[in-house]
PDB file of N, CA and C in Angstrom:
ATOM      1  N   UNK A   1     -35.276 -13.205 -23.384  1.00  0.00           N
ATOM      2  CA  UNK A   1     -34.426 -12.254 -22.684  1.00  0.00           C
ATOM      3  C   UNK A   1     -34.302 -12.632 -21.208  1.00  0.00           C
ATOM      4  N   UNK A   2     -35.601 -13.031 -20.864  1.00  0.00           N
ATOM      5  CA  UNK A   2     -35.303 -13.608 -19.123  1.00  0.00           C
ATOM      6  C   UNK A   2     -34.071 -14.880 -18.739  1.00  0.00           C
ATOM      7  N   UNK A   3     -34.019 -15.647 -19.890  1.00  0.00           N
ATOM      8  CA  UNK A   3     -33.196 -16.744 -20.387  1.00  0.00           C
ATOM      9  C   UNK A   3     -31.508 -16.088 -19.595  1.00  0.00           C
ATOM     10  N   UNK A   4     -31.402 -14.762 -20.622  1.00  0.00           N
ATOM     11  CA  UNK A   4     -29.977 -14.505 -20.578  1.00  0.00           C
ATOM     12  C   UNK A   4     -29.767 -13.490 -18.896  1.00  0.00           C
ATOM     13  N   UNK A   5     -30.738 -12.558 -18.716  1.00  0.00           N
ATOM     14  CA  UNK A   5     -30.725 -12.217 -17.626  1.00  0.00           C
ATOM     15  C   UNK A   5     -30.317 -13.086 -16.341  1.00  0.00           C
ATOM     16  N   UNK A   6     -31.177 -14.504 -16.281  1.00  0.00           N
ATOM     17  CA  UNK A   6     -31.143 -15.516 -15.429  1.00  0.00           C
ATOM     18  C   UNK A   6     -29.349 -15.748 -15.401  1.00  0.00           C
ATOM     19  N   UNK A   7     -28.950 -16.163 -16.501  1.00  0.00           N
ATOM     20  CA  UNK A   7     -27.623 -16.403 -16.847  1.00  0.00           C
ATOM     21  C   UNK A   7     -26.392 -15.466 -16.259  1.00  0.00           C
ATOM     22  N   UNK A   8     -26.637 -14.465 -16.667  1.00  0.00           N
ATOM     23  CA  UNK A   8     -26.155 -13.353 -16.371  1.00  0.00           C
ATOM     24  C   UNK A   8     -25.924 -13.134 -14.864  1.00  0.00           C
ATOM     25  N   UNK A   9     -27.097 -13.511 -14.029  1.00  0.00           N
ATOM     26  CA  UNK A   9     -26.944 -13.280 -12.524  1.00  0.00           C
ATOM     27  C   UNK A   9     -26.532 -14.365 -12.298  1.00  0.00           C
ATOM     28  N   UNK A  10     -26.721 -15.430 -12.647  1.00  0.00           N
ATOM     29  CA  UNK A  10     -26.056 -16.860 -11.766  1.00  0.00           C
ATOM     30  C   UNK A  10     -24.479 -16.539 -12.035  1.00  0.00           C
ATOM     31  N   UNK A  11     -23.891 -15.895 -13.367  1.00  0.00           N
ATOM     32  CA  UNK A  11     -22.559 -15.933 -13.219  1.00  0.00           C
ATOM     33  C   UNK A  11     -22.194 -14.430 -12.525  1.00  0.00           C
ATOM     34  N   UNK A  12     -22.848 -13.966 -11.822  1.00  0.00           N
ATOM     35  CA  UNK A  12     -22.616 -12.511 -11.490  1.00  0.00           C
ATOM     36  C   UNK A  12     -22.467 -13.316  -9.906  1.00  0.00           C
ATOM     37  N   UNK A  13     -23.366 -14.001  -9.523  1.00  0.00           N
ATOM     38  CA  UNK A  13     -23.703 -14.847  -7.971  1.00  0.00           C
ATOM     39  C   UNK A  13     -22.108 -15.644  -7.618  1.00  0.00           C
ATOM     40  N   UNK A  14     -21.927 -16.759  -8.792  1.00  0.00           N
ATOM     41  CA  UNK A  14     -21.281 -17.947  -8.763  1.00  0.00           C
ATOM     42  C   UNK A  14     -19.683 -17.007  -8.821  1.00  0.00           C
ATOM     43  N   UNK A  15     -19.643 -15.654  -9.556  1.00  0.00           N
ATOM     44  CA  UNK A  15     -18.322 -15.253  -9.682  1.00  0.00           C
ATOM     45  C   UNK A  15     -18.062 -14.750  -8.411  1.00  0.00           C
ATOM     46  N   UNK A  16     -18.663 -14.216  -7.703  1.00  0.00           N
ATOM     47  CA  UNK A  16     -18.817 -13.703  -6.050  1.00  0.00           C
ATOM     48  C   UNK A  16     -18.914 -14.608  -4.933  1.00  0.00           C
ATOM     49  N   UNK A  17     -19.592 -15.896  -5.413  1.00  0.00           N
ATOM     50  CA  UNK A  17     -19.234 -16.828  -3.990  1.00  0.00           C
ATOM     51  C   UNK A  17     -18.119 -17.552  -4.103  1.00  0.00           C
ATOM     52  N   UNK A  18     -17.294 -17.166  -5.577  1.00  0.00           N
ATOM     53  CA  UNK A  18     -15.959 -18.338  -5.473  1.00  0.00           C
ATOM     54  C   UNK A  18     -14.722 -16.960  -5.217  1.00  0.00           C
ATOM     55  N   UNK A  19     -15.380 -15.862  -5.150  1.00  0.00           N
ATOM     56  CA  UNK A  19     -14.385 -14.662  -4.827  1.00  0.00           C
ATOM     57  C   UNK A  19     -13.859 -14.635  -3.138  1.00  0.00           C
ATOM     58  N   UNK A  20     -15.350 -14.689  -2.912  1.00  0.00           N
ATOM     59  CA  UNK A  20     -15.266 -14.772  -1.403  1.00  0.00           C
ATOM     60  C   UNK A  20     -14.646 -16.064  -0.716  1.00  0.00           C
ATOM     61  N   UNK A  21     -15.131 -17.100  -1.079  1.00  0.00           N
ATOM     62  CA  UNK A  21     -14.598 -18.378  -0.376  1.00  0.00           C
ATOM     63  C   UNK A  21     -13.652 -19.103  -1.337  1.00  0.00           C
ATOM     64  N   UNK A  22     -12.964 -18.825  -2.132  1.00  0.00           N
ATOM     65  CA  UNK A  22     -11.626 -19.290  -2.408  1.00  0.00           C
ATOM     66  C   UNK A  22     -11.554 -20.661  -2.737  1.00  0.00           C
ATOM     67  N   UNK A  23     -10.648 -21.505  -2.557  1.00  0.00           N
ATOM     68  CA  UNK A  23     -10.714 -22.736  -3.064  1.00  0.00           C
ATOM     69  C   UNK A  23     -12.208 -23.639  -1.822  1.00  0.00           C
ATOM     70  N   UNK A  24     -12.258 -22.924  -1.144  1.00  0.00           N
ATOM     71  CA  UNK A  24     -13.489 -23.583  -0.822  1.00  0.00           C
ATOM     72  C   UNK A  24     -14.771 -24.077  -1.314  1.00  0.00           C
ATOM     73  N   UNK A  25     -14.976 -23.144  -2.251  1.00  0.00           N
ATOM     74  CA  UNK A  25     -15.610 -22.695  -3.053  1.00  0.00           C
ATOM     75  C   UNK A  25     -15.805 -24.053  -4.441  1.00  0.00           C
ATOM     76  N   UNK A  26     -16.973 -24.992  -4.309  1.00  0.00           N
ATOM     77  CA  UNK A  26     -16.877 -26.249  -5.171  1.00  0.00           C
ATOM     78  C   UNK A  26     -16.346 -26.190  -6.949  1.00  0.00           C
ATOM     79  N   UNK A  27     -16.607 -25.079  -6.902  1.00  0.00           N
ATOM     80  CA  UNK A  27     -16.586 -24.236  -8.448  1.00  0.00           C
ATOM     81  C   UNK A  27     -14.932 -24.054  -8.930  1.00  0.00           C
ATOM     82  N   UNK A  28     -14.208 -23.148  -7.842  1.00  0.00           N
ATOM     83  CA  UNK A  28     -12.802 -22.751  -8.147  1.00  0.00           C
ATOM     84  C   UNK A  28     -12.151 -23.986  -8.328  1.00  0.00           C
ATOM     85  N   UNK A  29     -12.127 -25.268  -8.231  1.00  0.00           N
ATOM     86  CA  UNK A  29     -10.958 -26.452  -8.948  1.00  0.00           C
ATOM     87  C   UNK A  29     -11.246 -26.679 -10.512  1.00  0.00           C
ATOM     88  N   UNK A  30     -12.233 -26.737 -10.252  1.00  0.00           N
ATOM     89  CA  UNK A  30     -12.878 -26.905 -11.970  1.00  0.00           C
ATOM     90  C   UNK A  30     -12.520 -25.901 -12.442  1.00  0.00           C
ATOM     91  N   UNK A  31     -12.442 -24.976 -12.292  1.00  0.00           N
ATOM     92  CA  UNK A  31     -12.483 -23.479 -13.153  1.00  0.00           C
ATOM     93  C   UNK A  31     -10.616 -23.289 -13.185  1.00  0.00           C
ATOM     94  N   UNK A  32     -10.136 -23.852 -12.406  1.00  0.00           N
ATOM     95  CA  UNK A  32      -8.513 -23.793 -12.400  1.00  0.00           C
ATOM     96  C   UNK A  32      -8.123 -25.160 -13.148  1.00  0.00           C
ATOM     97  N   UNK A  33      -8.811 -26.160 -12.962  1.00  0.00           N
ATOM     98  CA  UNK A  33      -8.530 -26.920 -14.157  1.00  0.00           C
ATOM     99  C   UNK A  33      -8.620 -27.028 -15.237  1.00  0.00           C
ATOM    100  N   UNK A  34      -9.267 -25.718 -15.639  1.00  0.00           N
ATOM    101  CA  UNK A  34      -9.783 -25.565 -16.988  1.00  0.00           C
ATOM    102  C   UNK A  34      -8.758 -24.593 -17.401  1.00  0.00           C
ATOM    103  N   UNK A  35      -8.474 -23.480 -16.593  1.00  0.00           N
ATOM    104  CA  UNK A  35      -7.337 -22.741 -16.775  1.00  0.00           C
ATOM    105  C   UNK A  35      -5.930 -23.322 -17.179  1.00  0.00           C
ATOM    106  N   UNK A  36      -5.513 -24.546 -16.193  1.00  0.00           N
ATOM    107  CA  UNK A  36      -4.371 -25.107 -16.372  1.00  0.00           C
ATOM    108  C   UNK A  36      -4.190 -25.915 -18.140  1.00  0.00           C
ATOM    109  N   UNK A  37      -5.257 -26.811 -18.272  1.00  0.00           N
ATOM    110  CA  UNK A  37      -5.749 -27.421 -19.354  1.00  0.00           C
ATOM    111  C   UNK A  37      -5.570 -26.316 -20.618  1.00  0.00           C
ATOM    112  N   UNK A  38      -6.291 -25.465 -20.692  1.00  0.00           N
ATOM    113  CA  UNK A  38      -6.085 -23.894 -21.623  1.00  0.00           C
ATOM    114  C   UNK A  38      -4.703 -24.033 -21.904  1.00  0.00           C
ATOM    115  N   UNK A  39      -4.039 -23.118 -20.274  1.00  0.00           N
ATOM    116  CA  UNK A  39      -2.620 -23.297 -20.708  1.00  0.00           C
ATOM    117  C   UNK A  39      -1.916 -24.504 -21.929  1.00  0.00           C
ATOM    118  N   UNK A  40      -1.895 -25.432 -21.089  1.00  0.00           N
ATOM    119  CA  UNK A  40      -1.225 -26.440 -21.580  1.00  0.00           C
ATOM    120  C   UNK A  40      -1.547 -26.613 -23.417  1.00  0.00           C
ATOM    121  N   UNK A  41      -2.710 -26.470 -23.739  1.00  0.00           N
ATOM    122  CA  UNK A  41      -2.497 -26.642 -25.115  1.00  0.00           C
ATOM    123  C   UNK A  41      -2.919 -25.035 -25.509  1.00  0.00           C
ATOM    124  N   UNK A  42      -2.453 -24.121 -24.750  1.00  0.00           N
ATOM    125  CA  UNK A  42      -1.810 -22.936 -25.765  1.00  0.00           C
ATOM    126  C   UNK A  42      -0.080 -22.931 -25.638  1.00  0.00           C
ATOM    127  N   UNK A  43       0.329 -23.673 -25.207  1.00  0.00           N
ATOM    128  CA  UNK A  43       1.874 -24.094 -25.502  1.00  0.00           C
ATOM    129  C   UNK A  43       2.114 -24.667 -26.548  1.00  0.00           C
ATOM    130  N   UNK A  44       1.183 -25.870 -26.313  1.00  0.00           N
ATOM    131  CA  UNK A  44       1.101 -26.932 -27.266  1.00  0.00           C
ATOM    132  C   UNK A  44       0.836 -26.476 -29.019  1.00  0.00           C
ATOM    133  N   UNK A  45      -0.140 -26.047 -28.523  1.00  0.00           N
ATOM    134  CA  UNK A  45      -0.622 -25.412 -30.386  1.00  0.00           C
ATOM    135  C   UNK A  45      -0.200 -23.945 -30.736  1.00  0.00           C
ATOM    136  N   UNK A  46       0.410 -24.177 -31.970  1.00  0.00           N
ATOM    137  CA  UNK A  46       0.608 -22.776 -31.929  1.00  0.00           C
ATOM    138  C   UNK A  46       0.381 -21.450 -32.610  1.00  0.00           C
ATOM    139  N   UNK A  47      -1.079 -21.467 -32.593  1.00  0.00           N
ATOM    140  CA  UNK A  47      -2.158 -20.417 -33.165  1.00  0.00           C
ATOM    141  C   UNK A  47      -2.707 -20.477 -31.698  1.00  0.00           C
ATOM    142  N   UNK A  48      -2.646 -20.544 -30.819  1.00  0.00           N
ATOM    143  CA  UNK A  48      -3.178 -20.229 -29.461  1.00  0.00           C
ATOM    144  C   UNK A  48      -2.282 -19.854 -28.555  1.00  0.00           C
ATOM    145  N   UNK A  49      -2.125 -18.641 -27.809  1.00  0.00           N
ATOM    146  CA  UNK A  49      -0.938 -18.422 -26.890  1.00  0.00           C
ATOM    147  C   UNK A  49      -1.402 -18.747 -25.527  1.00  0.00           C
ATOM    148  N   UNK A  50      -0.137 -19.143 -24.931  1.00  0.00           N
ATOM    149  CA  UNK A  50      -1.041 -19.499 -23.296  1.00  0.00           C
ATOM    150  C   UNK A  50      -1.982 -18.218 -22.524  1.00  0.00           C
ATOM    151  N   UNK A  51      -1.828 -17.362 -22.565  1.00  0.00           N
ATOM    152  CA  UNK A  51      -2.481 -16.676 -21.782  1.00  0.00           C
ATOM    153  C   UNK A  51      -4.018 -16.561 -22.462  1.00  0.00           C
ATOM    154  N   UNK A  52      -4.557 -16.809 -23.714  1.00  0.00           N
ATOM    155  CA  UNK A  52      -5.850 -16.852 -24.358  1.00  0.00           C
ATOM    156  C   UNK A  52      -5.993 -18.331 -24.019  1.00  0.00           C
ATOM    157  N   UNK A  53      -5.079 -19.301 -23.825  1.00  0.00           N
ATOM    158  CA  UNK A  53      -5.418 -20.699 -23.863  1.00  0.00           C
ATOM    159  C   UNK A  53      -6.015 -20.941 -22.211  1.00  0.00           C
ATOM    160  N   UNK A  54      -5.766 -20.069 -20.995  1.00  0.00           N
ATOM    161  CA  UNK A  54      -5.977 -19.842 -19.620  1.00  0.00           C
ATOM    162  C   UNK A  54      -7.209 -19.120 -19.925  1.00  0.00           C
ATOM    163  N   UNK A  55      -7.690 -18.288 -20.434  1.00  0.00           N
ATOM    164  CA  UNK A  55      -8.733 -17.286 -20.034  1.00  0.00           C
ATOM    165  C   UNK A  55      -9.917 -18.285 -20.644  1.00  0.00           C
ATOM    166  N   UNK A  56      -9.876 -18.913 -22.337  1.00  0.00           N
ATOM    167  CA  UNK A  56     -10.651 -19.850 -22.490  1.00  0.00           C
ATOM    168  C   UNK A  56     -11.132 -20.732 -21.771  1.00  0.00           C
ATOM    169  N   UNK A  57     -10.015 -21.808 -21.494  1.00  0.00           N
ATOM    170  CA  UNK A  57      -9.725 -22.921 -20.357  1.00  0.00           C
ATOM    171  C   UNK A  57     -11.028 -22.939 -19.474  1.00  0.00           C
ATOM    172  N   UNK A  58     -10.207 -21.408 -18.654  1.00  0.00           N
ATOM    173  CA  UNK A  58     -11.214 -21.496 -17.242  1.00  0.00           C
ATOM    174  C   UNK A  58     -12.632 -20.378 -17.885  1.00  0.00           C
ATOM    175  N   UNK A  59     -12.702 -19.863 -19.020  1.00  0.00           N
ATOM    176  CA  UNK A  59     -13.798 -19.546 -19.239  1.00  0.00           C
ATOM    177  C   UNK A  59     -14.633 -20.450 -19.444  1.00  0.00           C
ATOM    178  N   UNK A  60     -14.608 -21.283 -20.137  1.00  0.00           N
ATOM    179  CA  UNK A  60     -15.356 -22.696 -20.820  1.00  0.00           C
ATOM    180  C   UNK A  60     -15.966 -23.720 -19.663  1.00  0.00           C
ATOM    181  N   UNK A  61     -14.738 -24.118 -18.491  1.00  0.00           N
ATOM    182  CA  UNK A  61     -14.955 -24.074 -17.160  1.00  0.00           C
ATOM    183  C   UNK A  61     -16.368 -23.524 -16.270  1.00  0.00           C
ATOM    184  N   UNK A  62     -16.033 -22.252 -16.252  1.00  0.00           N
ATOM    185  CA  UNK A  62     -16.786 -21.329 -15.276  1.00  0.00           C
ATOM    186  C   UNK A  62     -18.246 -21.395 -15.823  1.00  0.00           C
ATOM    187  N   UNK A  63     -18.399 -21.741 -17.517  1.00  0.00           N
ATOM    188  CA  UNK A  63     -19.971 -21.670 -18.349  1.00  0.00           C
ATOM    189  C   UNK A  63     -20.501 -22.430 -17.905  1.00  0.00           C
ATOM    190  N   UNK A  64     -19.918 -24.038 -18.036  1.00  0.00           N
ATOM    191  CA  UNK A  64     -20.503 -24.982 -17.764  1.00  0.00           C
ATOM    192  C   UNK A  64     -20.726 -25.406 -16.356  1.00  0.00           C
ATOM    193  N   UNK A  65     -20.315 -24.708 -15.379  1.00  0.00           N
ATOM    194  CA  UNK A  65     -21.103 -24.481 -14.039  1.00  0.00           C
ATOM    195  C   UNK A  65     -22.170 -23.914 -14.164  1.00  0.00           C
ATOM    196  N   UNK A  66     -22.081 -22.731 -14.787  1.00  0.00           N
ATOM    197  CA  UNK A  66     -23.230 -21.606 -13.955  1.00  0.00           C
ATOM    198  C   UNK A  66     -24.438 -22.091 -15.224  1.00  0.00           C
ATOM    199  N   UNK A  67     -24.384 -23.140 -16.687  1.00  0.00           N
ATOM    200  CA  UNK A  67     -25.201 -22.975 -17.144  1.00  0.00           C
ATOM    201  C   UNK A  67     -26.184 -24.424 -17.231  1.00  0.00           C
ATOM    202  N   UNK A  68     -26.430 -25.040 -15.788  1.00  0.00           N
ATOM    203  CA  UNK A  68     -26.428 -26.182 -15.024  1.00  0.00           C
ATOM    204  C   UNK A  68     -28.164 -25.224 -15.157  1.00  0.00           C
TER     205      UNK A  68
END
């Protein structure tokens, strides 16, 4: 349980320092490239719509930061 707690705050931390500092922020390109990427093959495929293919994208993105 400490496992997911730990988890839990690093993406509670990492979602707040890329809120505050914006593309400054080392995290927000990756996490928008993952978004863009999403997009692009929820166009592409079509059992995936872009807007689930963006939230994945940069969800999948944002994990593999905070689970470093």
């Amino acid at each position: 349980m400490n496992d997911r707690d730990d988890l839990a705050t690093r993406a509670k931390e990492e979602f707040s320092a890329m809120a505050k500092q914006g593309m400054a922020h080392p995290s927000t390109k990756p996490v928008l490239t993952g978004a863009a990427i999403g997009a692009v093959a929820g166009a592409v495929l079509p059992v995936v719509s872009i807007p689930l293919g963006i939230v994945a994208g940069a969800g999948f993105m944002f994990w593999k930061r905070i689970s470093r």
